[in-house]
N, C-alpha and C. Protein backbone atom coordinates (compact mmCIF):
# COMPACT_ATOMS: atom_id res chain seq x y z
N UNK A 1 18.72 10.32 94.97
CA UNK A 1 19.92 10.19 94.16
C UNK A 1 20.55 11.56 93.89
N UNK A 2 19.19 12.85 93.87
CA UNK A 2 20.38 13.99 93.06
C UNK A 2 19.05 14.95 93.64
N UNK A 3 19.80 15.89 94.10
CA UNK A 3 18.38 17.31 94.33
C UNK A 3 18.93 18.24 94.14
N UNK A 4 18.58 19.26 93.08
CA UNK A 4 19.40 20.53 92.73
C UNK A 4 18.40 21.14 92.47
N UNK A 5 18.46 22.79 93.04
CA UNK A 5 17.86 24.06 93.50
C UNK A 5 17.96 24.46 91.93
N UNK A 6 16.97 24.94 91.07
CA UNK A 6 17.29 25.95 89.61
C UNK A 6 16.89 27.40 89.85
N UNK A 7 17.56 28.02 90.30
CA UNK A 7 17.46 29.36 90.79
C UNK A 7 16.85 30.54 89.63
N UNK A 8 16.90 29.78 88.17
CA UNK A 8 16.26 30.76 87.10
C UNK A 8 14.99 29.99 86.94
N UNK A 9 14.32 29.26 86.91
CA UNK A 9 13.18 28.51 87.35
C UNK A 9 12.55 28.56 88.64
N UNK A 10 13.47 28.87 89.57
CA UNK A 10 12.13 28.91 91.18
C UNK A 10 11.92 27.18 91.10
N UNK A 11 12.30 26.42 90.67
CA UNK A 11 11.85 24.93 91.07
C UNK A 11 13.47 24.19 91.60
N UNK A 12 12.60 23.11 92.30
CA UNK A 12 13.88 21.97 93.03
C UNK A 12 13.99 20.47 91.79
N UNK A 13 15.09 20.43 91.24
CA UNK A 13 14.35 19.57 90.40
C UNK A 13 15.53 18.00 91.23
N UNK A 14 14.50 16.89 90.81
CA UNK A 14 15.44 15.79 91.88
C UNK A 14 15.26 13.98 90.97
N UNK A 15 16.00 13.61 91.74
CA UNK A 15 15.24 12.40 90.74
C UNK A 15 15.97 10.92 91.66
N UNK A 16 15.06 9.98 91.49
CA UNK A 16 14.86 8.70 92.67
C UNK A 16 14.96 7.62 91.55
N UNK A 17 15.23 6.74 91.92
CA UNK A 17 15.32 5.15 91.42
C UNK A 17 13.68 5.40 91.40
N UNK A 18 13.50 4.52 89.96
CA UNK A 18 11.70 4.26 89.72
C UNK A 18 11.25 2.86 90.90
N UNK A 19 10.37 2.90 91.16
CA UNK A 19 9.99 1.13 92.06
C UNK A 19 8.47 1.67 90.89
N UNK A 20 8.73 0.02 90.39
CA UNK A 20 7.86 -0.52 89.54
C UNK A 20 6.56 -0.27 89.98
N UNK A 21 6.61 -0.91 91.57
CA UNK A 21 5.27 -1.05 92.00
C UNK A 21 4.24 0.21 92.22
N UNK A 22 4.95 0.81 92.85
CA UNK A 22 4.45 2.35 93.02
C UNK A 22 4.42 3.12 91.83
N UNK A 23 5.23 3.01 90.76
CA UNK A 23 4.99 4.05 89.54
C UNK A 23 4.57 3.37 88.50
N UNK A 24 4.02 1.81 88.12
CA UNK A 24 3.86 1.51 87.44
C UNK A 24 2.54 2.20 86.41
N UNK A 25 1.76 2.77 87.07
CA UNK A 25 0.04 3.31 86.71
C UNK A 25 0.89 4.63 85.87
N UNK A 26 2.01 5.72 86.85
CA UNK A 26 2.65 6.85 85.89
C UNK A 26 2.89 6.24 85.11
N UNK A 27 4.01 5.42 84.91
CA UNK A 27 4.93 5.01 83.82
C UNK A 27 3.66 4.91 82.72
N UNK A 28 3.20 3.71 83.02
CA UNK A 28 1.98 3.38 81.90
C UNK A 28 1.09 4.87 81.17
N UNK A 29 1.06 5.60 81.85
CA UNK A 29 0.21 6.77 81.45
C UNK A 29 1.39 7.22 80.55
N UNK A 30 2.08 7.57 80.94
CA UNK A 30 3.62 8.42 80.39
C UNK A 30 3.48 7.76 79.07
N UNK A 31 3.91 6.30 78.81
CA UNK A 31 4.41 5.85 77.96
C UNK A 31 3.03 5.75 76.52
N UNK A 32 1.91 5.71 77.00
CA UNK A 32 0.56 5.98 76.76
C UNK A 32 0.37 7.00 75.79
N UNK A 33 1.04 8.25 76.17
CA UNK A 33 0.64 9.13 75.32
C UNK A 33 1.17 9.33 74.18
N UNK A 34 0.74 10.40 73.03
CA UNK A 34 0.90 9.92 71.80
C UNK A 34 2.49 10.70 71.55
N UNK A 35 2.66 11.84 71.78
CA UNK A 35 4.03 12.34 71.58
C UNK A 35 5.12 11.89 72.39
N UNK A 36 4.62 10.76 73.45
CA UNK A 36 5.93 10.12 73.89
C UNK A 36 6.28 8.70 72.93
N UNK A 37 4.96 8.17 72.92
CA UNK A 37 5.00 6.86 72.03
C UNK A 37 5.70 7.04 70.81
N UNK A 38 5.58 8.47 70.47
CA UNK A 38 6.61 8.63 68.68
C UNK A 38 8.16 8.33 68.63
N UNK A 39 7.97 8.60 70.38
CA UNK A 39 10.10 8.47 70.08
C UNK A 39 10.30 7.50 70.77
N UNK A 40 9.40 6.57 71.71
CA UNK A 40 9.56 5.51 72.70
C UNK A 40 8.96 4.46 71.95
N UNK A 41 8.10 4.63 71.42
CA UNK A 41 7.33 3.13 71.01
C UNK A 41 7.36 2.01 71.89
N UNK A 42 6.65 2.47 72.76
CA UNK A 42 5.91 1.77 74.08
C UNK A 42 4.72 2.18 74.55
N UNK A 43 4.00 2.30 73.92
CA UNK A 43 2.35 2.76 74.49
C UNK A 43 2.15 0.88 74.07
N UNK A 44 2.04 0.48 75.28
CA UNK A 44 1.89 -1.38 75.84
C UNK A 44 0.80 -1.19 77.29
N UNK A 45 0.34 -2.32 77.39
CA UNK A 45 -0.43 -2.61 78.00
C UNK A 45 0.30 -2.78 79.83
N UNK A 46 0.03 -2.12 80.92
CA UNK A 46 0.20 -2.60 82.29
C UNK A 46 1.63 -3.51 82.55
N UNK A 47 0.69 -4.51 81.83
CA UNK A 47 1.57 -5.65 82.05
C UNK A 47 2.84 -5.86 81.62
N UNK A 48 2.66 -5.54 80.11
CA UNK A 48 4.16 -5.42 78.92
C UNK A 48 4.88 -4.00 80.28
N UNK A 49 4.66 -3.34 80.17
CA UNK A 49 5.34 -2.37 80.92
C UNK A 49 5.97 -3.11 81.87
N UNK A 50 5.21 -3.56 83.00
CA UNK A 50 5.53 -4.06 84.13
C UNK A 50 6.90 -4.84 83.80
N UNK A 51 7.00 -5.64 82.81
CA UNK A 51 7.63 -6.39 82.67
C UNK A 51 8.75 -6.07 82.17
N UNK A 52 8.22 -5.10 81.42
CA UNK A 52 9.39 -4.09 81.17
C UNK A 52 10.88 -3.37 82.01
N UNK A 53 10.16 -2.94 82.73
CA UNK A 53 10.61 -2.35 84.50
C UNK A 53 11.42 -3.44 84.98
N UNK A 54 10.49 -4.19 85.38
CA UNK A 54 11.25 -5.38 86.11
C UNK A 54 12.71 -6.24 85.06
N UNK A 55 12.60 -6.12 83.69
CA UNK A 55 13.79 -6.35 83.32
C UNK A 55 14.97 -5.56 83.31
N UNK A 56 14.69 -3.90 83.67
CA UNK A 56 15.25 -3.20 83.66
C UNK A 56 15.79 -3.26 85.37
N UNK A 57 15.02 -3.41 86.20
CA UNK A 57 15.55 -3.99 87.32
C UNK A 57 16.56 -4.85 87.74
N UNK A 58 16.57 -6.17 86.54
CA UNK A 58 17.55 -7.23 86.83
C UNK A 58 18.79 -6.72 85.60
N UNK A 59 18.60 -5.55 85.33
CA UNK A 59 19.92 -5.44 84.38
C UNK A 59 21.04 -4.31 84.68
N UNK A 60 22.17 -4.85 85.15
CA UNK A 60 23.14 -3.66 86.31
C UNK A 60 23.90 -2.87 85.12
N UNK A 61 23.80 -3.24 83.88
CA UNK A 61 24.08 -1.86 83.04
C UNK A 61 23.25 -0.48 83.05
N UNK A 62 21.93 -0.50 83.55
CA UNK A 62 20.87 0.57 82.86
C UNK A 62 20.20 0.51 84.26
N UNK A 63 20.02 2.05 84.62
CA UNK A 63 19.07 2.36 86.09
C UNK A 63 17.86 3.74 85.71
N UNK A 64 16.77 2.79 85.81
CA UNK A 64 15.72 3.18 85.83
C UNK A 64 15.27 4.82 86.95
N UNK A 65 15.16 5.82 86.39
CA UNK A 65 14.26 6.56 87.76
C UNK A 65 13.65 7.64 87.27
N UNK A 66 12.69 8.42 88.21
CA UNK A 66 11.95 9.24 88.34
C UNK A 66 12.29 10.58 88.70
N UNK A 67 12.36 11.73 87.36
CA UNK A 67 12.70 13.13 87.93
C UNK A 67 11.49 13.91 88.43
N UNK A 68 11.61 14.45 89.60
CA UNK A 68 10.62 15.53 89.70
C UNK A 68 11.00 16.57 89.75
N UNK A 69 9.61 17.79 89.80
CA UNK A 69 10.10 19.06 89.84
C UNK A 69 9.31 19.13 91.63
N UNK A 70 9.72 20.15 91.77
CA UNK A 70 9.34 20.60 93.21
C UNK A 70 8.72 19.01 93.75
N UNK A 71 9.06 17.89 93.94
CA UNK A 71 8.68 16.70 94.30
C UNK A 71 7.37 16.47 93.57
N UNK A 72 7.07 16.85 92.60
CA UNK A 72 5.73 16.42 91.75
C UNK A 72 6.66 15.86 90.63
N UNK A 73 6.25 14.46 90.41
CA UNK A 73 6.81 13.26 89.73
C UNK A 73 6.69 13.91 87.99
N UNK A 74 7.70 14.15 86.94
CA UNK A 74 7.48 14.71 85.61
C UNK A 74 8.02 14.35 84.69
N UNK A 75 9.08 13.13 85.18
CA UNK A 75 9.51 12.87 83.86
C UNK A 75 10.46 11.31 84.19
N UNK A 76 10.80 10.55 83.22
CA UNK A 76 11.02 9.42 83.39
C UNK A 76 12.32 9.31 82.85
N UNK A 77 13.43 8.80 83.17
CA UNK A 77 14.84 8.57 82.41
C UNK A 77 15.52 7.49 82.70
N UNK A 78 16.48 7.19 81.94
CA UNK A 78 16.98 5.73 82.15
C UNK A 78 18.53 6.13 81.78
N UNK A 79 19.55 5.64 82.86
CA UNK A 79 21.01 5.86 82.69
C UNK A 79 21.74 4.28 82.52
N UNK A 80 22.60 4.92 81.56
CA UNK A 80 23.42 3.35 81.30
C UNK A 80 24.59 3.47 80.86
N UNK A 81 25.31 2.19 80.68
CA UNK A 81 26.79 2.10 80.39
C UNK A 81 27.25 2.07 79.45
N UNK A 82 27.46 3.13 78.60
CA UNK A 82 27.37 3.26 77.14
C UNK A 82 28.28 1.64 76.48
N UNK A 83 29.05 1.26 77.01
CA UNK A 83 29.91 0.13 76.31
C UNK A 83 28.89 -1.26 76.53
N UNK A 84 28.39 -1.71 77.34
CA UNK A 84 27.34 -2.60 77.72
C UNK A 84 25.90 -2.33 76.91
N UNK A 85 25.67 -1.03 76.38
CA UNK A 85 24.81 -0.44 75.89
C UNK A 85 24.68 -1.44 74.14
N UNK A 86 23.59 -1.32 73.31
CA UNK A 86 23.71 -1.47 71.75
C UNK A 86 24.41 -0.43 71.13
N UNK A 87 24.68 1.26 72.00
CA UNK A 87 24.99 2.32 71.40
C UNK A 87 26.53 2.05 71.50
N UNK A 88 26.86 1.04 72.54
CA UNK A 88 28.54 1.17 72.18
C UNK A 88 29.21 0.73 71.04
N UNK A 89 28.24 -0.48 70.37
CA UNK A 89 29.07 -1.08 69.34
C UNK A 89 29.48 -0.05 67.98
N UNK A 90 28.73 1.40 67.92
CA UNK A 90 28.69 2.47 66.99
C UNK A 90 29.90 3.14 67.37
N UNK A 91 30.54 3.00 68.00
CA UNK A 91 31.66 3.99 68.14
C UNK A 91 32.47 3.56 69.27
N UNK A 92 33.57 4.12 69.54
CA UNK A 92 34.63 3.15 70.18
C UNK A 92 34.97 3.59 72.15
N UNK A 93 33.79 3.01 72.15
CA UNK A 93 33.31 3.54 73.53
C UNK A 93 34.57 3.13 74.81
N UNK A 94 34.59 4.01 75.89
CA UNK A 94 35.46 3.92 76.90
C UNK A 94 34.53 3.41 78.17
N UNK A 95 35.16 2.52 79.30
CA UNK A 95 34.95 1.63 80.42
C UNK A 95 33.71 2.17 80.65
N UNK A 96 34.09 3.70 81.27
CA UNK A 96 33.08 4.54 81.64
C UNK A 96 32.27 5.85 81.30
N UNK A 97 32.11 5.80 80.24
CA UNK A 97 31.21 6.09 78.98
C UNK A 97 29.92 5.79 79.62
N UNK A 98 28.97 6.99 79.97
CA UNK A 98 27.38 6.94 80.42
C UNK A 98 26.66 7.40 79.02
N UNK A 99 25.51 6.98 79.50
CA UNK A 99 24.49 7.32 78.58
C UNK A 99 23.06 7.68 79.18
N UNK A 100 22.28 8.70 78.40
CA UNK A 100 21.15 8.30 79.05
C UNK A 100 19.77 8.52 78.15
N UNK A 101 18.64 8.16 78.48
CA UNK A 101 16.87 7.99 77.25
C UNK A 101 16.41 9.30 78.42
N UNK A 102 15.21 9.95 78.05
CA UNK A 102 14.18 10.45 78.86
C UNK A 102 13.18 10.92 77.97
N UNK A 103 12.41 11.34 78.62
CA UNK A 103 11.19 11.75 78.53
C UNK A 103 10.46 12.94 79.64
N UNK A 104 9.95 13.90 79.09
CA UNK A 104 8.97 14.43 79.72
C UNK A 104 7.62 13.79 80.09
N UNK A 105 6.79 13.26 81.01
CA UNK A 105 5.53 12.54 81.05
C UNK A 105 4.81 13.81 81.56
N UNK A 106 4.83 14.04 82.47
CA UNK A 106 3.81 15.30 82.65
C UNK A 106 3.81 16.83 81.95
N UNK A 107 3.05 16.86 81.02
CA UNK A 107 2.72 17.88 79.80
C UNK A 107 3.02 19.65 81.01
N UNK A 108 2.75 19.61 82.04
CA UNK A 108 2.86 20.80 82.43
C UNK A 108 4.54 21.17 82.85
N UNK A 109 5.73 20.07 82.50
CA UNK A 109 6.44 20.63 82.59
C UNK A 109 7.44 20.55 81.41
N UNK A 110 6.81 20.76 80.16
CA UNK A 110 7.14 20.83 78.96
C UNK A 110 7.86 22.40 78.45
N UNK A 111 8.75 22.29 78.08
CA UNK A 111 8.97 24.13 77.53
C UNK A 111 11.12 23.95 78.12
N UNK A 112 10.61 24.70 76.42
CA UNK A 112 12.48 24.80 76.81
C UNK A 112 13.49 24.79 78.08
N UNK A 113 12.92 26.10 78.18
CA UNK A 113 14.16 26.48 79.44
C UNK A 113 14.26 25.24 80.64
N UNK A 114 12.83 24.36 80.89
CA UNK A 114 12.58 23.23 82.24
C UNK A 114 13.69 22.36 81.68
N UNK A 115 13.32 21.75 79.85
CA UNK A 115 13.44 20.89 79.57
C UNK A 115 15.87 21.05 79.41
N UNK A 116 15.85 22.60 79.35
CA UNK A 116 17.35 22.37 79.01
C UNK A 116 18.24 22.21 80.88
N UNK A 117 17.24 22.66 81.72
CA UNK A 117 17.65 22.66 82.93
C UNK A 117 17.41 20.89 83.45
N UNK A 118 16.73 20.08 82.55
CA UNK A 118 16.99 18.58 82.77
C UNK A 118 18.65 18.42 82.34
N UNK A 119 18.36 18.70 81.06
CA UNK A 119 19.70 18.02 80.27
C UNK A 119 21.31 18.59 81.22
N UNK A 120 20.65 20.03 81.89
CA UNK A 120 22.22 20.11 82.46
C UNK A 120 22.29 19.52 83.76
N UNK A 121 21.09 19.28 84.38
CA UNK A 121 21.41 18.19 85.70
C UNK A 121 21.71 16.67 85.44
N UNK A 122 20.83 16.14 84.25
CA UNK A 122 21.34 14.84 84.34
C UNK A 122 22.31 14.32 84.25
N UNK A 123 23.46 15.43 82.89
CA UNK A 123 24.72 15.24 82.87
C UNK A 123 25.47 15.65 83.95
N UNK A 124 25.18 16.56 84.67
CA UNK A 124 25.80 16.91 86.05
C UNK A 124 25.60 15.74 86.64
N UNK A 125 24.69 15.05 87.27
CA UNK A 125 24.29 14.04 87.67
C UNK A 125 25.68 12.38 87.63
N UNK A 126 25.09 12.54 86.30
CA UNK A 126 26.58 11.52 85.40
C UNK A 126 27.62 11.85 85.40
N UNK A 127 28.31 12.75 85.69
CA UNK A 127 29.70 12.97 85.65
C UNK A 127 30.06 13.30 86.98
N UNK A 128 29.14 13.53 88.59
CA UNK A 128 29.38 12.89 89.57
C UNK A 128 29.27 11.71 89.87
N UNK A 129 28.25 11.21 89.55
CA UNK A 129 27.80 10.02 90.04
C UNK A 129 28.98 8.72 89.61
N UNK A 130 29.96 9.00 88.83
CA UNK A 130 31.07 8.17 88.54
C UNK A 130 32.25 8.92 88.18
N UNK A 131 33.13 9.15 89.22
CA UNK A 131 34.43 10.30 88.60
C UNK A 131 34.94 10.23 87.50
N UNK A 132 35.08 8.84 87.59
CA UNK A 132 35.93 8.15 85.81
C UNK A 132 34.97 8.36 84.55
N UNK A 133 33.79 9.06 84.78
CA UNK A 133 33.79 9.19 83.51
C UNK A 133 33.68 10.34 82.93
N UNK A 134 34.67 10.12 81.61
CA UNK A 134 34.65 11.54 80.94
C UNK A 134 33.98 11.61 79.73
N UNK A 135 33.15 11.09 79.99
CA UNK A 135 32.20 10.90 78.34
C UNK A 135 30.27 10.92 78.56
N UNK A 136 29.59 11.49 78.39
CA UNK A 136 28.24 11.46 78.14
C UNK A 136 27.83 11.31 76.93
N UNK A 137 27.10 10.39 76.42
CA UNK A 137 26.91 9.93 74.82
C UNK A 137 25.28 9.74 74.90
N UNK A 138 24.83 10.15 73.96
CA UNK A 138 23.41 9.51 73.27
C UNK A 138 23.42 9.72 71.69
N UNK A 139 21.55 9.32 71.41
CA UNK A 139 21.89 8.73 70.00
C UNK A 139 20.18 9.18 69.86
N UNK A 140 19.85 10.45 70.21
CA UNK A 140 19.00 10.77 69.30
C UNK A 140 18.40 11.26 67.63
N UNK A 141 17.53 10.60 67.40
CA UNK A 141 17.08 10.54 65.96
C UNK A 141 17.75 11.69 65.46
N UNK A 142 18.55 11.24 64.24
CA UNK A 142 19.25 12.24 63.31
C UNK A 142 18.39 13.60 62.96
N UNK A 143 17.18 13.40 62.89
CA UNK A 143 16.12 14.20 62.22
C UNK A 143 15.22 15.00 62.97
N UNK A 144 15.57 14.92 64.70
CA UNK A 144 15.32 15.50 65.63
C UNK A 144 15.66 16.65 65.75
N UNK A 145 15.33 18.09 65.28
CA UNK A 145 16.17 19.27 65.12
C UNK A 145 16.22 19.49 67.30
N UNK A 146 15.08 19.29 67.36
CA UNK A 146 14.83 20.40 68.90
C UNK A 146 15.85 19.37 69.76
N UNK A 147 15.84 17.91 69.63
CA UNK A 147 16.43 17.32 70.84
C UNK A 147 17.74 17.47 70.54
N UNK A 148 18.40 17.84 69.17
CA UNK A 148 19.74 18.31 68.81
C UNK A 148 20.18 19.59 69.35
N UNK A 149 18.79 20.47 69.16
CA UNK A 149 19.35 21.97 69.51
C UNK A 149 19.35 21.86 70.90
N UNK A 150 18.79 21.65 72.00
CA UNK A 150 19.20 21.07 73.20
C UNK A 150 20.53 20.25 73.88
N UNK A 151 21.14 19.53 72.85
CA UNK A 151 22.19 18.98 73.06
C UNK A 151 23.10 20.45 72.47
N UNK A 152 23.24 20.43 71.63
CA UNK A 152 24.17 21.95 70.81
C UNK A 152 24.64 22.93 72.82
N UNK A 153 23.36 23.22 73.41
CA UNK A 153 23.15 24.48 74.32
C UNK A 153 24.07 23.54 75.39
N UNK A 154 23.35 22.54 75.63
CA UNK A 154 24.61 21.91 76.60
C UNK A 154 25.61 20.90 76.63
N UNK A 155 26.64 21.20 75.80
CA UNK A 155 28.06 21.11 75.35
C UNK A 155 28.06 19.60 75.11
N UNK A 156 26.58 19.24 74.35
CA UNK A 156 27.05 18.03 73.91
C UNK A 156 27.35 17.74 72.45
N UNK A 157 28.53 17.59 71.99
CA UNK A 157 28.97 17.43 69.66
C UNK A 157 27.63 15.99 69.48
N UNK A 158 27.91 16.63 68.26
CA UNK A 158 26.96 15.78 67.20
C UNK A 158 28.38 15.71 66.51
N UNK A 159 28.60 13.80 66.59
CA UNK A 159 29.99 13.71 66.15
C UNK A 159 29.59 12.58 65.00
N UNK A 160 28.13 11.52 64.97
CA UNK A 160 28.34 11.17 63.73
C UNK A 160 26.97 10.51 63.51
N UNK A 161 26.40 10.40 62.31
CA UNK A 161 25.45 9.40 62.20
C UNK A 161 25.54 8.31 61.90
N UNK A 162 24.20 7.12 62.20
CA UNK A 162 24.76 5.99 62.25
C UNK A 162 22.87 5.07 62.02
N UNK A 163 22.96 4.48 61.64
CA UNK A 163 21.74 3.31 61.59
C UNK A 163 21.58 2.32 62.58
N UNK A 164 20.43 2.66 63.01
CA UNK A 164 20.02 1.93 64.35
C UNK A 164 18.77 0.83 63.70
N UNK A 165 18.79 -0.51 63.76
CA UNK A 165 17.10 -1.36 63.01
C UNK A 165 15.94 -0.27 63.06
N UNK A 166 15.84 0.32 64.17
CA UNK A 166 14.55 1.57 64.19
C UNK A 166 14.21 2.80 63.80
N UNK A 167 15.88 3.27 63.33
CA UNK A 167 15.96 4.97 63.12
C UNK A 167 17.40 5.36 63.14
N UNK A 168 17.82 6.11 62.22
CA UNK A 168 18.89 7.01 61.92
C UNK A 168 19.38 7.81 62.94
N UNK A 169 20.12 7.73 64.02
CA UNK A 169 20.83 8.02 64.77
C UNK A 169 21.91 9.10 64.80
N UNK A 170 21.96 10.14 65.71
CA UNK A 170 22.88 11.11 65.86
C UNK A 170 23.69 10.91 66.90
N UNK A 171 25.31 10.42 66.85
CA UNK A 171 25.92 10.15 68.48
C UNK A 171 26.14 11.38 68.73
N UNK A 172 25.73 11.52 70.15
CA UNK A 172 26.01 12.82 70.41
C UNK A 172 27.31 12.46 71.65
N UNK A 173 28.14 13.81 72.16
CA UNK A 173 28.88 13.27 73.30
C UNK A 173 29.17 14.82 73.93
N UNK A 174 29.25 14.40 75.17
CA UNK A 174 29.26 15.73 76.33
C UNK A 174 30.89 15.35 76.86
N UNK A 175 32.12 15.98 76.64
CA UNK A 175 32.93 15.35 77.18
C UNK A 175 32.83 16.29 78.98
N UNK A 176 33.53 15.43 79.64
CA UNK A 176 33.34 16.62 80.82
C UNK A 176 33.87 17.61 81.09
N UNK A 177 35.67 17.52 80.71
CA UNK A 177 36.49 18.95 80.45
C UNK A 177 35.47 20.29 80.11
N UNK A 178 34.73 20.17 78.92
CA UNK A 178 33.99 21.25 78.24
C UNK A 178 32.77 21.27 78.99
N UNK A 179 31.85 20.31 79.34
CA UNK A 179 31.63 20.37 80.20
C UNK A 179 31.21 21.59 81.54
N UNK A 180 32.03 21.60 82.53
CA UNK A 180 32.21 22.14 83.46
C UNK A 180 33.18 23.08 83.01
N UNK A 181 33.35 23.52 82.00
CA UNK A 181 33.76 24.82 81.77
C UNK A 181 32.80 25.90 81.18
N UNK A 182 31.97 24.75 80.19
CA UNK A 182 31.00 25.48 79.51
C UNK A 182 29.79 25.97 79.78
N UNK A 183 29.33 24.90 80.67
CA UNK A 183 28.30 24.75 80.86
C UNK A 183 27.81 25.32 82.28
N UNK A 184 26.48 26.59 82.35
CA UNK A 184 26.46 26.88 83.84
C UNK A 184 25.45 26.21 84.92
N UNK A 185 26.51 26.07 85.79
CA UNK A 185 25.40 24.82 86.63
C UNK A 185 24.75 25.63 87.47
């Protein structure tokens, strides 16, 4: 889907549609551990997972996949249509309005600088991967300083909070103008 060279890292970082079958044992480990389970609340059994996946499979708003670094599998993310999304009904979302969840799963590629060189490919990612859109939105926990200060570095506003049934919510939004002016790819 996306392979980009990080020339201040020395790594290739890339990322593939997940297949259930083959990553189901990662996923499960990923979702398993305890500092992912705090913001995912999915440490579930094989199966719940599996099933998981596979609904995420039959649903053409939200695409499941797998980032790696140098082709060693590290982290898990999920892209979607912010208006089709629960996050659209919070704010007055446009056609093509993306969104996206992730996670780090493999602990060795944890640490700022990897983790801000995700956030500027995925939105790079999203704002090719559909010309029309000029909007990148998420809705991490209000009370999240680090996944905020990460958004702050790559040109995404913290434009409002909002109550989610699970947690207090920060919309965040990357427009693309600022974007690709701001931001170095």
């Amino acid at each position: 889907m996306y392979r980009r060279h990080m020339p201040d890292l020395g790594v290739e970082l890339s990322l593939r549609p997940i297949d259930r079958r083959r990553d189901l044992a990662l996923f499960h480990g990923w979702m398993n551990q305890k500092r992912v389970d705090f913001f995912w609340d999915m440490a579930k059994t094989m199966d719940e997972l599996d099933a998981y996946l596979a609904e995420q499979e039959a649903d053409p708003h939200t695409v499941g996949v797998i980032g790696a670094v140098d082709d060693e599998p590290a982290a898990y993310f999920e892209f979607y249509w912010a208006k089709e999304d629960r996050l659209g009904a919070h704010y007055e979302a446009q056609d093509y309005d993306r969104g996206w969840h992730g996670l780090i799963g493999n602990p060795r590629f944890l640490g700022r600088a990897r983790t801000l060189a995700w956030f500027r490919s995925l939105t790079h990612y999203l704002f090719l991967d559909e010309p029309r859109t000029l909007r990148i939105v998420g809705e991490p926990r209000a009370t999240h300083v680090k996944m905020l200060s990460y958004c702050d570095d790559v040109a995404y506003d913290q434009v409002k909070e909002f109550d989610f049934p699970h947690k207090r919510a920060m919309l965040v939004m990357c427009r693309r103008e600022r974007f690709f002016r701001d931001v170095p790819i």
